[in-house]
C-alpha atoms as a PDB file:
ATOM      1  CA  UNK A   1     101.621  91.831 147.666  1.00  0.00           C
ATOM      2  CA  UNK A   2     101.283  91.489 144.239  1.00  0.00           C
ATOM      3  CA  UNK A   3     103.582  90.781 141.455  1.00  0.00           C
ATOM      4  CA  UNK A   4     101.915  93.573 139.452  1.00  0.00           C
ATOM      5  CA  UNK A   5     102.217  96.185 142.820  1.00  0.00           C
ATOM      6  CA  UNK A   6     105.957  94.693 143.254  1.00  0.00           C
ATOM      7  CA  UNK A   7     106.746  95.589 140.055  1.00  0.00           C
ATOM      8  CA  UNK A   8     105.449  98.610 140.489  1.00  0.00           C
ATOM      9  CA  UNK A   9     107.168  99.789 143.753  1.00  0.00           C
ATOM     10  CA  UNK A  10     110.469  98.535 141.455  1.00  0.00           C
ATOM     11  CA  UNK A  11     109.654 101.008 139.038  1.00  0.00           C
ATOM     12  CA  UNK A  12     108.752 104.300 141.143  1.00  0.00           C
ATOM     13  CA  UNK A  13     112.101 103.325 142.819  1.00  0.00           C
ATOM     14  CA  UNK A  14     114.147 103.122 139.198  1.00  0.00           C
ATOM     15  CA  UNK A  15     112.946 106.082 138.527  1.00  0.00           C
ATOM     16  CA  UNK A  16     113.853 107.967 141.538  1.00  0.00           C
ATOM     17  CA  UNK A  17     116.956 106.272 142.442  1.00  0.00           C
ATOM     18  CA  UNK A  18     115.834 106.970 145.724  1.00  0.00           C
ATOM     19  CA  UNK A  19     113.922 104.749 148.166  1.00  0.00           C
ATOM     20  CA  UNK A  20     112.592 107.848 150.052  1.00  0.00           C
ATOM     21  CA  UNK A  21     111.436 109.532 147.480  1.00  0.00           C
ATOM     22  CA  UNK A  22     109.824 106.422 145.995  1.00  0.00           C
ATOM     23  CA  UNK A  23     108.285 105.752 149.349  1.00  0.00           C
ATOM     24  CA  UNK A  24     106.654 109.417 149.171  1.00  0.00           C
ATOM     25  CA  UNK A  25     105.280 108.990 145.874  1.00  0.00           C
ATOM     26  CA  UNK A  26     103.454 105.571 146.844  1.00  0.00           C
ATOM     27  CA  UNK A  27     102.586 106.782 150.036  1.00  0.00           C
ATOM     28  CA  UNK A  28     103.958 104.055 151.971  1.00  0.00           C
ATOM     29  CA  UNK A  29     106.573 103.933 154.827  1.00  0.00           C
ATOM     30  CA  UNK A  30     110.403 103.194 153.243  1.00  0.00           C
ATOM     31  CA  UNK A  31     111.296 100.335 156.074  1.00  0.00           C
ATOM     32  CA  UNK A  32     107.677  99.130 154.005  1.00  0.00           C
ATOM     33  CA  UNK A  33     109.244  99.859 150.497  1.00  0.00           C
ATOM     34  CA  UNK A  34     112.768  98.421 151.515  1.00  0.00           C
ATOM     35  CA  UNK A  35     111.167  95.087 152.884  1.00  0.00           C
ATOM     36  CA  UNK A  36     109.188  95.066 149.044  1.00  0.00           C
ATOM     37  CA  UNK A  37     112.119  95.463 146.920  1.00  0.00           C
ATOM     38  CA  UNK A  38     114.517  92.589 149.198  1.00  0.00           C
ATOM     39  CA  UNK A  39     111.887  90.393 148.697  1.00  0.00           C
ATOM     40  CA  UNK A  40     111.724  90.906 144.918  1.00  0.00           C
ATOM     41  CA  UNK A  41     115.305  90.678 145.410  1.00  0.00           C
ATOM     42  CA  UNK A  42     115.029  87.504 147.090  1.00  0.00           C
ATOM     43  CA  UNK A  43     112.638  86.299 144.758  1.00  0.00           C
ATOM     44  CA  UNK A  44     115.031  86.686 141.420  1.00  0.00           C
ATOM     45  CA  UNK A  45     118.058  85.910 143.668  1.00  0.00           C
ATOM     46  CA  UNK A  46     119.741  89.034 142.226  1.00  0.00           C
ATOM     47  CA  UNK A  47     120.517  92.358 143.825  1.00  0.00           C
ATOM     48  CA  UNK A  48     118.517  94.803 141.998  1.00  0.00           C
ATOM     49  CA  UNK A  49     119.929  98.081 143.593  1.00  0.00           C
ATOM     50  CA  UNK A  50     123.417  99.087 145.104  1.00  0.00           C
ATOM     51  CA  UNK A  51     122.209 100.938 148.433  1.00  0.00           C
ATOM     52  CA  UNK A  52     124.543 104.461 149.834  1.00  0.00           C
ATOM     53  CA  UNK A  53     123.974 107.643 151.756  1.00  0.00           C
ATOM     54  CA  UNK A  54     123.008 109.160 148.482  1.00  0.00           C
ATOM     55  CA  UNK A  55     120.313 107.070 147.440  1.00  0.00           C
ATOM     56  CA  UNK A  56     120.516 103.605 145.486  1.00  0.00           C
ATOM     57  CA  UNK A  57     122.035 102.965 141.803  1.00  0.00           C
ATOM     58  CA  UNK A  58     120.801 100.019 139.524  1.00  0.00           C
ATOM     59  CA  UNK A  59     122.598  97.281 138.509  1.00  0.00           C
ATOM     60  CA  UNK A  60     122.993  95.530 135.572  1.00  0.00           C
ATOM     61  CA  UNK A  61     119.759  93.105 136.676  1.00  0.00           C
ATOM     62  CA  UNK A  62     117.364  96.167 137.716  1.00  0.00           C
ATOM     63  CA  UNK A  63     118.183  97.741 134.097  1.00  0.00           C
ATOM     64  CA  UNK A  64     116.934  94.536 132.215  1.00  0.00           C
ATOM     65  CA  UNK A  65     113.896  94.163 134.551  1.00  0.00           C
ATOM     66  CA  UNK A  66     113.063  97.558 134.251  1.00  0.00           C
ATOM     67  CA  UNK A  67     112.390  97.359 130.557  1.00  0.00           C
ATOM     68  CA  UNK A  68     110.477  94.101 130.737  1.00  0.00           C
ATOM     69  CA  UNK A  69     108.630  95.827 133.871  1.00  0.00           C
ATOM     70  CA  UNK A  70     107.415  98.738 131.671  1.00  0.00           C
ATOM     71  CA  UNK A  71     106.333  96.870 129.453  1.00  0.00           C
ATOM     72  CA  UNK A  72     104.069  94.171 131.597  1.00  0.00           C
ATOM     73  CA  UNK A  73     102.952  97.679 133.700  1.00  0.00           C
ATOM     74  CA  UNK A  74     102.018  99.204 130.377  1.00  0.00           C
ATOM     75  CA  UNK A  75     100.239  96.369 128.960  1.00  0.00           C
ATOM     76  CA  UNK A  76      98.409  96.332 132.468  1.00  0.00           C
ATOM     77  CA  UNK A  77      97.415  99.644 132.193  1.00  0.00           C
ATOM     78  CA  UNK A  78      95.926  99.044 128.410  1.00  0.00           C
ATOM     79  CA  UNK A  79      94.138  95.994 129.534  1.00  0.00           C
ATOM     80  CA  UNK A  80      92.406  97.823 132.464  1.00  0.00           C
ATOM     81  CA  UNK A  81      91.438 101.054 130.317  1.00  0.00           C
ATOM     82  CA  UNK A  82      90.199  98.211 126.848  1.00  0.00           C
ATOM     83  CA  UNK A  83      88.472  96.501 129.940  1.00  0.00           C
ATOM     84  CA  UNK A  84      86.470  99.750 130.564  1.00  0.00           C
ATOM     85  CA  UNK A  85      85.914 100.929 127.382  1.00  0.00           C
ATOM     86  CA  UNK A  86      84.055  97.537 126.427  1.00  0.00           C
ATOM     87  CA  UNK A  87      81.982  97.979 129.473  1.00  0.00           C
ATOM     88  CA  UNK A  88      81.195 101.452 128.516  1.00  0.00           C
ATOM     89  CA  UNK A  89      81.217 100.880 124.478  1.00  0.00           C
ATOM     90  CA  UNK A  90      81.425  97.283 123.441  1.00  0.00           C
ATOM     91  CA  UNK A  91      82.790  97.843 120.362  1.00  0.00           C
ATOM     92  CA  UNK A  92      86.234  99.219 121.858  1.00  0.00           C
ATOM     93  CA  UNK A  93      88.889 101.429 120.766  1.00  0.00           C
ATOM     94  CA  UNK A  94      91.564 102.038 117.933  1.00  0.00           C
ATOM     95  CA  UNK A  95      94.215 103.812 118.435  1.00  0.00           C
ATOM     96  CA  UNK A  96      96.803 104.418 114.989  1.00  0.00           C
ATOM     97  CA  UNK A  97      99.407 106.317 114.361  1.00  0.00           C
ATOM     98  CA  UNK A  98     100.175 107.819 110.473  1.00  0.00           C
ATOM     99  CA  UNK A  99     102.513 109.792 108.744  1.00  0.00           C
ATOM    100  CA  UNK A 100     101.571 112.969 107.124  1.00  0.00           C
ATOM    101  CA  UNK A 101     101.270 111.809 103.543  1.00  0.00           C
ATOM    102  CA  UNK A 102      98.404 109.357 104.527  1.00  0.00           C
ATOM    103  CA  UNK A 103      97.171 111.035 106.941  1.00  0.00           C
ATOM    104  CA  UNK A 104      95.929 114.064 104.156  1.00  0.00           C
ATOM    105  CA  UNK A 105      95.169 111.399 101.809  1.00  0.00           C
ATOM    106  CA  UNK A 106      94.255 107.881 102.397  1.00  0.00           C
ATOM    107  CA  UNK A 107      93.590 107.675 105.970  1.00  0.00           C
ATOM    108  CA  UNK A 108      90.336 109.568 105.894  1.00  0.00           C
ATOM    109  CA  UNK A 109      88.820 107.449 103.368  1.00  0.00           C
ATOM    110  CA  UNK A 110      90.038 104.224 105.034  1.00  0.00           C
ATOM    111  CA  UNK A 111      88.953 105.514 107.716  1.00  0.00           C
ATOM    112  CA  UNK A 112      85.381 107.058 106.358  1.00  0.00           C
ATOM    113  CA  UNK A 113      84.081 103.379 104.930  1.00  0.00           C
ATOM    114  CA  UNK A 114      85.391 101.481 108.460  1.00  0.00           C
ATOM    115  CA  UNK A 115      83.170 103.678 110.952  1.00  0.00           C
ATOM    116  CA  UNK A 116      80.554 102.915 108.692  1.00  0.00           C
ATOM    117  CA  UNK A 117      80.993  98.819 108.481  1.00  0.00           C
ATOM    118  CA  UNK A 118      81.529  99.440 112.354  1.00  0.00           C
ATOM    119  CA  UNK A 119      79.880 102.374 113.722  1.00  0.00           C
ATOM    120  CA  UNK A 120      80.300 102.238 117.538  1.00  0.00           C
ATOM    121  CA  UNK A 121      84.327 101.778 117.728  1.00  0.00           C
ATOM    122  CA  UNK A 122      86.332 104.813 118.531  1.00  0.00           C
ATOM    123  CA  UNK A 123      89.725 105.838 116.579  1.00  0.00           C
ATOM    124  CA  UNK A 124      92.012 107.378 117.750  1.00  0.00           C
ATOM    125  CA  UNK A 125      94.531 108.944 115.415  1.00  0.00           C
ATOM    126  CA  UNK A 126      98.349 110.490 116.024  1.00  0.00           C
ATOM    127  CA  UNK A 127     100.066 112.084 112.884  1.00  0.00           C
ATOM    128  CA  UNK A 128     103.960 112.143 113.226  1.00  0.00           C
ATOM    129  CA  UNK A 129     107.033 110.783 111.963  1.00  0.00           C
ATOM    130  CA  UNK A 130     108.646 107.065 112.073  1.00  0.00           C
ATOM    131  CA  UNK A 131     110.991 108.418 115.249  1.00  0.00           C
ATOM    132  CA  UNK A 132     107.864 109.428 117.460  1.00  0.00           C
ATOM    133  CA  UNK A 133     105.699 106.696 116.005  1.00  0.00           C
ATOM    134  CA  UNK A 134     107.992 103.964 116.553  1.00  0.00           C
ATOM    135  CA  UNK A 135     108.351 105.606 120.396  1.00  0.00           C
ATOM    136  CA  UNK A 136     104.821 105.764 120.956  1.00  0.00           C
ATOM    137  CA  UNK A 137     104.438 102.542 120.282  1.00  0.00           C
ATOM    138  CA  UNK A 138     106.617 100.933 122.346  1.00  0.00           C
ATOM    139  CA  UNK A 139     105.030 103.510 125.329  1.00  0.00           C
ATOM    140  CA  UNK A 140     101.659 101.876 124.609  1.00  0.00           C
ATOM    141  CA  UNK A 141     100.144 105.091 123.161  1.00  0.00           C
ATOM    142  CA  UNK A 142      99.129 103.478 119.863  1.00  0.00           C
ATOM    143  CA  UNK A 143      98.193 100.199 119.022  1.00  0.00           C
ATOM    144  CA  UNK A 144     100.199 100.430 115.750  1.00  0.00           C
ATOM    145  CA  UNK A 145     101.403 103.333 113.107  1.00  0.00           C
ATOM    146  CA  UNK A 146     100.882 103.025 109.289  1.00  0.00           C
ATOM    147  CA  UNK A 147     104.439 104.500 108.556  1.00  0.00           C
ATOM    148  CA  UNK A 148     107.791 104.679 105.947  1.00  0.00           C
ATOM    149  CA  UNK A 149     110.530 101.719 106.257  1.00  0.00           C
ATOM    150  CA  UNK A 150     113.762 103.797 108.088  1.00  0.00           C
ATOM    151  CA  UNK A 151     117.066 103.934 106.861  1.00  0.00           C
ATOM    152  CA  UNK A 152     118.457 102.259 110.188  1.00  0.00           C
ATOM    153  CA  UNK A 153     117.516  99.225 111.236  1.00  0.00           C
ATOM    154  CA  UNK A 154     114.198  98.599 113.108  1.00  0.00           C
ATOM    155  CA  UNK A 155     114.320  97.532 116.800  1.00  0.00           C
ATOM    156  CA  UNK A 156     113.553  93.665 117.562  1.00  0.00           C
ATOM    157  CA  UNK A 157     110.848  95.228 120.073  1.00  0.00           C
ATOM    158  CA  UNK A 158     109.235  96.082 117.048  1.00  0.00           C
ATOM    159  CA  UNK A 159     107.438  93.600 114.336  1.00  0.00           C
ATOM    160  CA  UNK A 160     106.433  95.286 110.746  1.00  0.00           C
ATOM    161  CA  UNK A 161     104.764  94.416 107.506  1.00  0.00           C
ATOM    162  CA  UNK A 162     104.805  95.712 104.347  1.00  0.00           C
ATOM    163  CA  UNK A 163     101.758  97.432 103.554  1.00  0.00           C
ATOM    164  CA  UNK A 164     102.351  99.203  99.955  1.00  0.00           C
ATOM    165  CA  UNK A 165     105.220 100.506  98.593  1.00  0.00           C
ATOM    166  CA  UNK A 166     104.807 104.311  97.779  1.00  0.00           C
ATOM    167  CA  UNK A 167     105.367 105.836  94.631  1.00  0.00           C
ATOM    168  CA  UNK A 168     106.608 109.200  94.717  1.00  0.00           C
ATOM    169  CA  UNK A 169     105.839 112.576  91.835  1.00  0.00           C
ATOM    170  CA  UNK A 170     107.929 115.494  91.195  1.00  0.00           C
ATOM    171  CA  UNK A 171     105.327 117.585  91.110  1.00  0.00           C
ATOM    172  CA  UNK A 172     104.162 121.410  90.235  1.00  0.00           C
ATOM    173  CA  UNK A 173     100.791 123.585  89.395  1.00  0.00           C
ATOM    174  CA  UNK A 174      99.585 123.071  86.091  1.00  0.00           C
ATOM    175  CA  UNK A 175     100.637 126.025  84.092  1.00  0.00           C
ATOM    176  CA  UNK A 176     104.684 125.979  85.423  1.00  0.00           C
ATOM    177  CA  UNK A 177     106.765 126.559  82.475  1.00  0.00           C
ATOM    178  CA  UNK A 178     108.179 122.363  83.429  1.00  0.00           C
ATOM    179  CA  UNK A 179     104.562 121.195  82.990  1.00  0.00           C
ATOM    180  CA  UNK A 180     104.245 122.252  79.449  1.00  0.00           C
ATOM    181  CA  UNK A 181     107.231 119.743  78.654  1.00  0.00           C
ATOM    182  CA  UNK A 182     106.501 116.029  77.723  1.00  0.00           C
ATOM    183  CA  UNK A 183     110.117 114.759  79.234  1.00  0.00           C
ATOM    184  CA  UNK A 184     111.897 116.559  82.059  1.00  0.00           C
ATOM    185  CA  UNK A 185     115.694 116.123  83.121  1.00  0.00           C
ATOM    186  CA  UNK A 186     116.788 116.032  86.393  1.00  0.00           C
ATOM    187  CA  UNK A 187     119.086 119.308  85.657  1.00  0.00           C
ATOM    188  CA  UNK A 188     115.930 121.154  84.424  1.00  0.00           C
ATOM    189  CA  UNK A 189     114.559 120.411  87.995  1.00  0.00           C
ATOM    190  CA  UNK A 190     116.867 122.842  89.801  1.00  0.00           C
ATOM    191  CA  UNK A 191     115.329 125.669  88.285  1.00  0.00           C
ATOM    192  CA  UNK A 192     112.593 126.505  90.300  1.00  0.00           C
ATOM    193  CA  UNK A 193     112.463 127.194  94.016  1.00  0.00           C
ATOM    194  CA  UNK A 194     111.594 123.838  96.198  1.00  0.00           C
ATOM    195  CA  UNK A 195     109.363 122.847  98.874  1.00  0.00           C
ATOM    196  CA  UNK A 196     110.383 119.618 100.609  1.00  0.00           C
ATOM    197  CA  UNK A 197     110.211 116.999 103.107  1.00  0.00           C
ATOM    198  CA  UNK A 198     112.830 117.539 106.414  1.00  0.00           C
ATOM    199  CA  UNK A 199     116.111 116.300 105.536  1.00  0.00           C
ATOM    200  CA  UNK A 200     116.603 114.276 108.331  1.00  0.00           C
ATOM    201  CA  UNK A 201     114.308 111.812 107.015  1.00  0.00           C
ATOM    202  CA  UNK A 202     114.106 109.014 104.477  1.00  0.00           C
ATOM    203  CA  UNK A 203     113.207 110.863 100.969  1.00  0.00           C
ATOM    204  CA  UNK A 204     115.988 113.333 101.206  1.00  0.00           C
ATOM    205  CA  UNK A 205     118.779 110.433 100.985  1.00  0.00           C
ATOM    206  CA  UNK A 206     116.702 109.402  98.090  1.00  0.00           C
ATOM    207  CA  UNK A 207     116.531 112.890  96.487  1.00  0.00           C
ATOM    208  CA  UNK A 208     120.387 113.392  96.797  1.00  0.00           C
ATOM    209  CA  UNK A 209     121.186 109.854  95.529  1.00  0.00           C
ATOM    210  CA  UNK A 210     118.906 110.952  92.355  1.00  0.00           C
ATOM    211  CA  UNK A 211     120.361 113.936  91.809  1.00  0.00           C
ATOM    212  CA  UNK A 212     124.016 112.555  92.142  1.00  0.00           C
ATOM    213  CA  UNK A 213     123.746 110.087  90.015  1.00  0.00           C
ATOM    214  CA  UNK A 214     123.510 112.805  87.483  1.00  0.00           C
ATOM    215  CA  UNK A 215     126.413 114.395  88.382  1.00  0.00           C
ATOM    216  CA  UNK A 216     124.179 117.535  90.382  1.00  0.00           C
ATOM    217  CA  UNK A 217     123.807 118.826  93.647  1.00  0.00           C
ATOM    218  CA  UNK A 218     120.552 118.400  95.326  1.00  0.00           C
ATOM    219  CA  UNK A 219     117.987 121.055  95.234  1.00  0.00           C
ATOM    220  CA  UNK A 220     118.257 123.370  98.543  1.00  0.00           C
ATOM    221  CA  UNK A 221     114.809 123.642  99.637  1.00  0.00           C
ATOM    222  CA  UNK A 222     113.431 127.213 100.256  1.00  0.00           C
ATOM    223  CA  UNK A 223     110.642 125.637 102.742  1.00  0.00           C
ATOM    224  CA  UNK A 224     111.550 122.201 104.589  1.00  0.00           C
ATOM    225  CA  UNK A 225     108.116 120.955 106.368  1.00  0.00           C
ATOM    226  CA  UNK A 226     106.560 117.776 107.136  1.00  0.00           C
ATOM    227  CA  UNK A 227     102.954 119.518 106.884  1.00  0.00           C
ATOM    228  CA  UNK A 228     101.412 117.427 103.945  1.00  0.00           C
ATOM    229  CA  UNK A 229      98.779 120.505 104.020  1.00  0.00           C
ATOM    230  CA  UNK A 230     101.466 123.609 104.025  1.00  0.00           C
ATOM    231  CA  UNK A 231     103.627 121.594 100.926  1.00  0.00           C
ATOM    232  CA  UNK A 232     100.605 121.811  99.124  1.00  0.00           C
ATOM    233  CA  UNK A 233      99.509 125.545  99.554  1.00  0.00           C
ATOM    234  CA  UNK A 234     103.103 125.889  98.447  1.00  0.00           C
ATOM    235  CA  UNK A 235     102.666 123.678  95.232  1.00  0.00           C
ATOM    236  CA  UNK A 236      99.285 125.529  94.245  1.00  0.00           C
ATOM    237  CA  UNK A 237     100.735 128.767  94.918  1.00  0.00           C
ATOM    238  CA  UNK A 238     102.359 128.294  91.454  1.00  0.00           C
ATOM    239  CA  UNK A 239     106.311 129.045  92.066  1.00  0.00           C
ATOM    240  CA  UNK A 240     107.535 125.551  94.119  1.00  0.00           C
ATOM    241  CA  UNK A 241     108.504 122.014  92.850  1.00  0.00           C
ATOM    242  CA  UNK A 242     108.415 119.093  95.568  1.00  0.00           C
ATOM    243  CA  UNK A 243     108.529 115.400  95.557  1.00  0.00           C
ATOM    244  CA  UNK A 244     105.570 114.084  96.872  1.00  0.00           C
ATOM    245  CA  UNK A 245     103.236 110.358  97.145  1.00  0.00           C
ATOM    246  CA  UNK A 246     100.975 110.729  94.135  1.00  0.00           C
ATOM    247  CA  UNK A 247      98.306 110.000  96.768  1.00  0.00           C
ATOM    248  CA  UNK A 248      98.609 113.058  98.191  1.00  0.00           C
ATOM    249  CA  UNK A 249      97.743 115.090  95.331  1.00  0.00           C
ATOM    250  CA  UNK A 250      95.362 112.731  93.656  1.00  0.00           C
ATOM    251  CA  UNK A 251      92.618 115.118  93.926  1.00  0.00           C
ATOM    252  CA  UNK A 252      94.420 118.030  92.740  1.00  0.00           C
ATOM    253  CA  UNK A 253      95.901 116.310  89.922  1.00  0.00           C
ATOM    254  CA  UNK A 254      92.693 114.859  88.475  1.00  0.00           C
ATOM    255  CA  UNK A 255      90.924 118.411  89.034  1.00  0.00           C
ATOM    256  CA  UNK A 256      94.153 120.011  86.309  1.00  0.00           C
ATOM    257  CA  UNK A 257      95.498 122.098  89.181  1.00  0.00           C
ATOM    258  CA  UNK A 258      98.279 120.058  90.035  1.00  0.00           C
ATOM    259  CA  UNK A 259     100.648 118.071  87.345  1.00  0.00           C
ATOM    260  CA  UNK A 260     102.977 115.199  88.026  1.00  0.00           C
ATOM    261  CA  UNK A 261     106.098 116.001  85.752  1.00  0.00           C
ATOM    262  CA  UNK A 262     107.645 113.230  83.513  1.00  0.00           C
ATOM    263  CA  UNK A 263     111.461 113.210  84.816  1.00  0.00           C
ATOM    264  CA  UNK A 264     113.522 111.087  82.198  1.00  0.00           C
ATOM    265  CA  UNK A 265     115.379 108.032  83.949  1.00  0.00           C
ATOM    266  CA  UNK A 266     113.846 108.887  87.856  1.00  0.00           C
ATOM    267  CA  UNK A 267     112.023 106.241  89.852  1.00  0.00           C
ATOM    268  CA  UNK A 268     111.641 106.628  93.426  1.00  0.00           C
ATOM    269  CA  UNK A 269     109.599 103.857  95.677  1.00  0.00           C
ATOM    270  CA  UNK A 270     109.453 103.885  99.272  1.00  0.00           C
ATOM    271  CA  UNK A 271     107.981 100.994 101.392  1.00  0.00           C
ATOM    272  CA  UNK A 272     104.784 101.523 103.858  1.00  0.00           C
ATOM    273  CA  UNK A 273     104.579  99.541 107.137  1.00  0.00           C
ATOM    274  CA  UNK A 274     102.642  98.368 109.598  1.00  0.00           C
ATOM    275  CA  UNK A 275     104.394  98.657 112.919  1.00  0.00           C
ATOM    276  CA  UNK A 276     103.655  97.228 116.479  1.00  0.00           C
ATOM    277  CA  UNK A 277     105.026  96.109 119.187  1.00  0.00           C
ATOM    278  CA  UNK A 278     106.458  92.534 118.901  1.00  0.00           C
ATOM    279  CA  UNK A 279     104.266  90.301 121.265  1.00  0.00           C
ATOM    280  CA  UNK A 280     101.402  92.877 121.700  1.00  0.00           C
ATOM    281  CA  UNK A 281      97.930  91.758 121.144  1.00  0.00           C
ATOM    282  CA  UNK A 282      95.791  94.632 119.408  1.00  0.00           C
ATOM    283  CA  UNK A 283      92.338  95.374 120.796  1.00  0.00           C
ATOM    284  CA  UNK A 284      89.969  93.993 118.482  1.00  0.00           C
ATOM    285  CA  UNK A 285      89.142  97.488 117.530  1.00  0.00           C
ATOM    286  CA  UNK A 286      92.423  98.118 116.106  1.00  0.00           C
ATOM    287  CA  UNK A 287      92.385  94.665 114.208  1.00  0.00           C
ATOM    288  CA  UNK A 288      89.292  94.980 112.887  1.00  0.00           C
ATOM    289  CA  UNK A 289      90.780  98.873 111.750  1.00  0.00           C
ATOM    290  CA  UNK A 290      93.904  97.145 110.397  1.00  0.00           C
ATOM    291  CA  UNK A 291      92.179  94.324 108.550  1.00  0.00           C
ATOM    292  CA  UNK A 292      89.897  97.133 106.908  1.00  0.00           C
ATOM    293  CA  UNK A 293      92.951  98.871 105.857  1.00  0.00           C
ATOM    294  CA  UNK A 294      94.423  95.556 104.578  1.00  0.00           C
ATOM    295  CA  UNK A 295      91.544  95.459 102.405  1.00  0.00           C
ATOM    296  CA  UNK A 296      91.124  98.811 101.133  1.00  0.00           C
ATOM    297  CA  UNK A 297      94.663  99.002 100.084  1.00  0.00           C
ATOM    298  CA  UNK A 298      94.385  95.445  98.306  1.00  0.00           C
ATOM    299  CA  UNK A 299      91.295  96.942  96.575  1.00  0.00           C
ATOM    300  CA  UNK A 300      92.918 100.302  95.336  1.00  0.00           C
ATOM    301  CA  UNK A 301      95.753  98.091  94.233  1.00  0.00           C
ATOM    302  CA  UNK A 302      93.491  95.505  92.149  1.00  0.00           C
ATOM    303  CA  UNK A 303      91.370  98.270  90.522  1.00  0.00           C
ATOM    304  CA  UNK A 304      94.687  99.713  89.100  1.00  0.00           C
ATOM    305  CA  UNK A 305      93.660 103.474  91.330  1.00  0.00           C
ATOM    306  CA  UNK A 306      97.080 104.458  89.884  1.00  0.00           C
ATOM    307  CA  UNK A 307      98.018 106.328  93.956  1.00  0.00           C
ATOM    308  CA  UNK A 308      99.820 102.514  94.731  1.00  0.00           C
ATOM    309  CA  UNK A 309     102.433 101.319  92.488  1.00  0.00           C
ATOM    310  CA  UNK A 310     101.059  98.110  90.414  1.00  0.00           C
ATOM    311  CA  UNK A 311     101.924  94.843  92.504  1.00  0.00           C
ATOM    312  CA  UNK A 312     103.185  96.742  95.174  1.00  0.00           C
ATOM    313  CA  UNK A 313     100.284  95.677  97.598  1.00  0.00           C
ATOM    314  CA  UNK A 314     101.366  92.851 100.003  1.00  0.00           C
ATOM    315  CA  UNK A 315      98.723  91.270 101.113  1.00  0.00           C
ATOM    316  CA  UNK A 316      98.588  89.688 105.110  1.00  0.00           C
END
């Protein structure tokens, strides 16, 4: 038997906790799947699983080798399906994760000058948040994500870079009574009804550290969404304030529908990543993607585009 099918038969039972069901699953006899999983046993000189009428429980030894075992199953699994899709396309596969900012805004471009340079790979692309992003990831659905630094710390499974760091607009349609104004205070921001980012994330904290530092409450948002598209049919609609990346309403803003208000004393950054899976080795579709993303950013960022903060680009 094979390490890889070992490994495997160690998994279905993990899962299970149950060598029967296991055994029904792989379609093999359990004296078969017993003998399998004392010889791994036998082989790492540890018990793996604490056998009883009920079934078998883990130990301490089967929970570390299950998440290595994942891992070297699902890294098996990507090999075997980049294997095939270089036999059927040469060029390969990409497959990126985004948040919803760039995903309206940058991504497509990025993305619209690559396929050109490179017009037989395949991208894939997943729009969420850092949480299922970072999960993702570490399930081998993506190759990487283009996503915001957290608040907590980042898992050592994980490896990031900084991309860019993102500057962020308060922001409104051009003919709001706040975009007449040449300087805006933080108090005159609570005036109008606000569309915003979920709270749970990363901007909020930032919002309510701005707004206490001035000795106010926070705005409470009438519309809390992580739509890039919805928070700007709000913003157009001509009533709502948000807080957005100027990238995302570049196009708006240089058309006069959209104005990014002057807000005395407010300055708030954020830093982009790129996250992967510490050890993994990307398909060379997704490094030739990330390398083309390297560059575009670098470019925007030398031409002074004015959507990436000046000398915020870090180059790889």
């Amino acid at each position: 038997m094979t390490m890889l099918a070992a490994l495997d038969n160690f998994l279905t039972v993990y899962r299970h906790r149950s060598i029967g069901k296991a055994a029904r699953e792989l379609r093999i006899s359990q004296p078969a799947l017993s003998k399998a999983i004392r010889r791994l046993e036998d082989e790492l000189r540890v018990p793996l699983f604490v056998r009883s009428p009920a079934g078998v429980e883990p130990t301490r030894f089967a929970d570390a080798l299950s998440r290595r075992a994942t891992v070297i199953n699902d890294e098996y699994q990507r090999a075997t399906a980049e294997i095939r899709s270089l036999r059927d396309n040469p060029a390969g596969e990409a497959r990126i994760g985004v948040g919803p900012a760039i995903a309206a805004s940058l991504l497509p471009e990025m993305l619209a000058t690559f396929l050109v340079r490179q017009p037989d790979v395949k991208v894939h692309v997943v729009e969420g948040l850092y949480e299922s992003l970072s999960e993702a990831i570490m399930r081998s659905q993506i190759d990487l994500a283009i996503t915001t630094r957290p608040t907590e710390l980042i898992s050592n499974d994980l490896m990031r870079e900084l991309l860019f760091m993102d500057r962020f607009s308060f922001v409104c349609r051009a003919d709001h009574p706040l975009a007449q104004r040449p300087h805006v205070s933080p108090a005159d921001l609570l005036s109008a009804p606000w569309v915003l980012a979920p709270r749970t994330g990363l901007l909020w904290h930032r919002i309510c550290d701005v707004f206490e530092r001035h000795g106010l409450h926070p705005p409470e948002p009438r519309v809390e969404t992580n739509s890039a598209g919805c928070m700007k049919t709000l913003l157009l609609s001509g009533q709502f304030l948000s807080l957005v990346p100027l990238h995302l309403i570049s196009p708006e803003v240089q058309r006069g529908e959209l104005v990014a208000l002057n807000v005395v004393n407010v300055r708030i950054d954020r830093d982009v990543i790129v996250l992967r899976r510490n050890g993994s080795v990307l398909p060379p579709a997704a490094k030739a993607l990330i390398d083309h993303i390297h560059d575009h950013v670098g470019h925007l960022a030398r031409e002074g585009d004015g959507r990436i903060s000046a000398g915020a680009y870090q180059s790889h």
